[in-house]
Protein backbone atom coordinates (compact mmCIF):
# COMPACT_ATOMS: atom_id res chain seq x y z
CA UNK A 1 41.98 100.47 57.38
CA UNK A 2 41.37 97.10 59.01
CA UNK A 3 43.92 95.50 57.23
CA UNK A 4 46.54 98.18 57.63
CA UNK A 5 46.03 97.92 61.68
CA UNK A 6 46.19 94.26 61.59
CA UNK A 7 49.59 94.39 59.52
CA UNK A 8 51.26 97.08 62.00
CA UNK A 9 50.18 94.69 64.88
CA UNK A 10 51.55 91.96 63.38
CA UNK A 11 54.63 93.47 62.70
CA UNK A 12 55.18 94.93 65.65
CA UNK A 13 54.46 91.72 67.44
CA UNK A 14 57.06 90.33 65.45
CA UNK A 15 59.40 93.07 66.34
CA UNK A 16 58.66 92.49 69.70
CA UNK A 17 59.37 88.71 69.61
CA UNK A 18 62.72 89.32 67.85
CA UNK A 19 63.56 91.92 70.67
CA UNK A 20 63.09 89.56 72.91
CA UNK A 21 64.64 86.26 71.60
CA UNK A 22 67.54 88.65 70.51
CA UNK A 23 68.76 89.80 74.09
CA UNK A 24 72.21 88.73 74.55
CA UNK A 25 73.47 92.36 74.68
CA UNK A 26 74.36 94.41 77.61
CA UNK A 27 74.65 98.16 76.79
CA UNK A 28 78.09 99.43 78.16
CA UNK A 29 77.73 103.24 77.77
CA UNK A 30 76.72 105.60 74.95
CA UNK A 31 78.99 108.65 74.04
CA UNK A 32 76.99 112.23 72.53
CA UNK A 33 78.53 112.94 69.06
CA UNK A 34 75.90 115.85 68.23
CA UNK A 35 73.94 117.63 69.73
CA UNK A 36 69.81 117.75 68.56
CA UNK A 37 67.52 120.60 69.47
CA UNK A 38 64.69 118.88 69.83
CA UNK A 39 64.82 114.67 70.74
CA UNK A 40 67.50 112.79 71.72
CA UNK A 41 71.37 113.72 70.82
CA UNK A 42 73.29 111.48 67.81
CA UNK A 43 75.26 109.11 69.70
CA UNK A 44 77.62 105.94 69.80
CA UNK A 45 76.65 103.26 71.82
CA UNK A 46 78.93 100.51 73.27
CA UNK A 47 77.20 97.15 73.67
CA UNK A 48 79.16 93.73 75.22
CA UNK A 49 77.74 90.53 73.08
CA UNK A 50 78.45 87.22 74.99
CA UNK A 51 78.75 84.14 73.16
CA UNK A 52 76.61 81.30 74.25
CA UNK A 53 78.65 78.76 73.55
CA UNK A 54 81.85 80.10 74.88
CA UNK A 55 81.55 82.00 77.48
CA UNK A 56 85.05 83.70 78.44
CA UNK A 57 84.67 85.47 74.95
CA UNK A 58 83.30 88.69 75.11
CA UNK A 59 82.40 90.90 72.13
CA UNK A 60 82.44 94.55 72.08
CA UNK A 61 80.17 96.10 69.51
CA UNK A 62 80.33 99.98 68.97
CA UNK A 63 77.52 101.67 66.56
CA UNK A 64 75.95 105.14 65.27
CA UNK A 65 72.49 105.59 66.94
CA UNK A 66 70.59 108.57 65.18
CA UNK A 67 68.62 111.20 67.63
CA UNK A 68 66.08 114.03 67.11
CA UNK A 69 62.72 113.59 66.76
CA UNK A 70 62.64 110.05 64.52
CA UNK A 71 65.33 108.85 66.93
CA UNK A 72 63.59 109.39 70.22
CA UNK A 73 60.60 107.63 68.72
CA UNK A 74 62.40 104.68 67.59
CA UNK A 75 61.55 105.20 64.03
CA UNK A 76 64.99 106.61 62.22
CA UNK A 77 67.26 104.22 60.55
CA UNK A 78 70.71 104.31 62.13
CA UNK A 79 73.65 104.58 59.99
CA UNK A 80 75.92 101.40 58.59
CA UNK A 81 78.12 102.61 61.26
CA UNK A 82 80.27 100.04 63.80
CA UNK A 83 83.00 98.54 65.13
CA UNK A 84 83.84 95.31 67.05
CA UNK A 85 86.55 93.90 69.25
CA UNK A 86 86.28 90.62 70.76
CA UNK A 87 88.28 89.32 73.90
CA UNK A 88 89.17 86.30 75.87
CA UNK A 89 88.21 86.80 79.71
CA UNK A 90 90.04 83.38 80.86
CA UNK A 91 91.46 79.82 78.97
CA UNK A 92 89.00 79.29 75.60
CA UNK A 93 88.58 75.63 75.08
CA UNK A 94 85.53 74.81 72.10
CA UNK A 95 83.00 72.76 73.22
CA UNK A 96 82.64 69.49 70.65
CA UNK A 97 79.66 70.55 69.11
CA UNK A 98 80.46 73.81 67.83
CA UNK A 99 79.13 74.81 64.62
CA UNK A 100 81.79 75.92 61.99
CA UNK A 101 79.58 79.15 61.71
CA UNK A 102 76.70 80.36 63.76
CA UNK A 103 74.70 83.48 63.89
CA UNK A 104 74.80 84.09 68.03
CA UNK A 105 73.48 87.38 68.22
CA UNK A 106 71.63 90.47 66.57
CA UNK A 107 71.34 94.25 67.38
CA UNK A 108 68.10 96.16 66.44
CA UNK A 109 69.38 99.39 64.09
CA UNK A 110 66.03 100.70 63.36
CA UNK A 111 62.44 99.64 63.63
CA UNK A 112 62.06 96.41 61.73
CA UNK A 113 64.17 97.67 58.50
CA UNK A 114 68.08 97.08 59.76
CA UNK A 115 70.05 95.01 62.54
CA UNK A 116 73.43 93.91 62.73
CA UNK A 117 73.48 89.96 63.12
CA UNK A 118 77.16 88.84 65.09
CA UNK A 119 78.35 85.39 63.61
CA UNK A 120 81.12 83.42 64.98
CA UNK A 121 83.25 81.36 62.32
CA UNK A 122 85.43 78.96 63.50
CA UNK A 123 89.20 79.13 61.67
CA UNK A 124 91.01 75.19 62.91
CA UNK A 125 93.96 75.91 61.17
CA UNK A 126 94.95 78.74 63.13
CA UNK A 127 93.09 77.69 66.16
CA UNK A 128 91.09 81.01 66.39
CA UNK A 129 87.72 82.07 66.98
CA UNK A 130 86.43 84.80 64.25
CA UNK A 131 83.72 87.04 64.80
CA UNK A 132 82.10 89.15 62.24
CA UNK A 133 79.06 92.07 62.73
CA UNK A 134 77.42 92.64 59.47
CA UNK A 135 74.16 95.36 58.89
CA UNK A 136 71.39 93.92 57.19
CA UNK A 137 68.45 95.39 56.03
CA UNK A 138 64.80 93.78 54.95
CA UNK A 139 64.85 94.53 50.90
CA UNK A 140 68.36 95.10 50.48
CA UNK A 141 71.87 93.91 52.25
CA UNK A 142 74.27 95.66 53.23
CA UNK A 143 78.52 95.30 52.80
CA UNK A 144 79.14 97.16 55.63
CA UNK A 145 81.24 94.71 58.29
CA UNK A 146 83.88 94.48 60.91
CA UNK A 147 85.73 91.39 61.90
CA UNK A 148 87.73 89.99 65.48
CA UNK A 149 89.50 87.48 66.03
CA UNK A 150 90.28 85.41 69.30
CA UNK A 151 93.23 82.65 69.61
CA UNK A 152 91.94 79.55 71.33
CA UNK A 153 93.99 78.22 74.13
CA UNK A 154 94.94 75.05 75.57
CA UNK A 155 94.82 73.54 72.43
């Protein structure tokens, strides 16, 4: 029993430390796509990702967020479910240092089983900027993906 209590609080003080390092999201809105007796409705949820390193991109991630009962305690596991659409906000110029490919941000899906991680990829022969949200999950990955793309200017 001991041991049981000591792995849930370590886990969930890891889940709390990933929450927190793991903040560059800002919820947009959330739209009801069934409705639940009891808990929370099924919904899609709009989040805006910024990228660190360049800030006049903005990324807009949209995923399935499961309700009822599991949902409104944070325990169901949300569907493979998303879409994402980047955009420049003003001129994009790369900073020297930028890493060909980067993880630069990460979505919780469920309670410490799935996230979506947000890489950036950097394509020079086009001059563009390529983001791509995958799911992952702790025993087994996951193909589900979507992809944007950004042109760089002044280059």
């Amino acid at each position: 029993m001991i041991r049981r209590l000591a792995l849930l609080g370590i886990m969930a003080g890891a889940w709390a430390l990933a929450a927190a390092t793991a903040r560059a999201e800002t919820r947009i809105g959330a739209v009801s796509t069934n409705f639940r007796l009891l808990g929370a409705n099924d919904k899609v949820v709009v989040e805006r990702l910024d990228d660190p390193k360049i800030p006049q991109i903005a990324c807009y991630a949209s995923f399935a967020k499961t309700g009822g009962v599991k949902g409104s305690l944070g325990v169901a596991t949300d569907p493979s479910r998303f879409a994402l659409s980047c955009v420049a906000t003003g001129p994009i110029t790369l900073p020297a240092d930028l890493p060909a490919k980067q993880q630069i941000a990460a979505i919780s899906a469920s309670f410490l089983v799935k996230h979506f991680d947000l890489y950036r990829l950097v394509d020079p022969d086009h001059k563009a900027v390529v983001y791509v949200l995958i799911s992952t999950k702790i025993i087994h990955g996951s193909p589900a993906n979507a992809v944007s793309a950004v042109p760089v200017s002044g280059h």
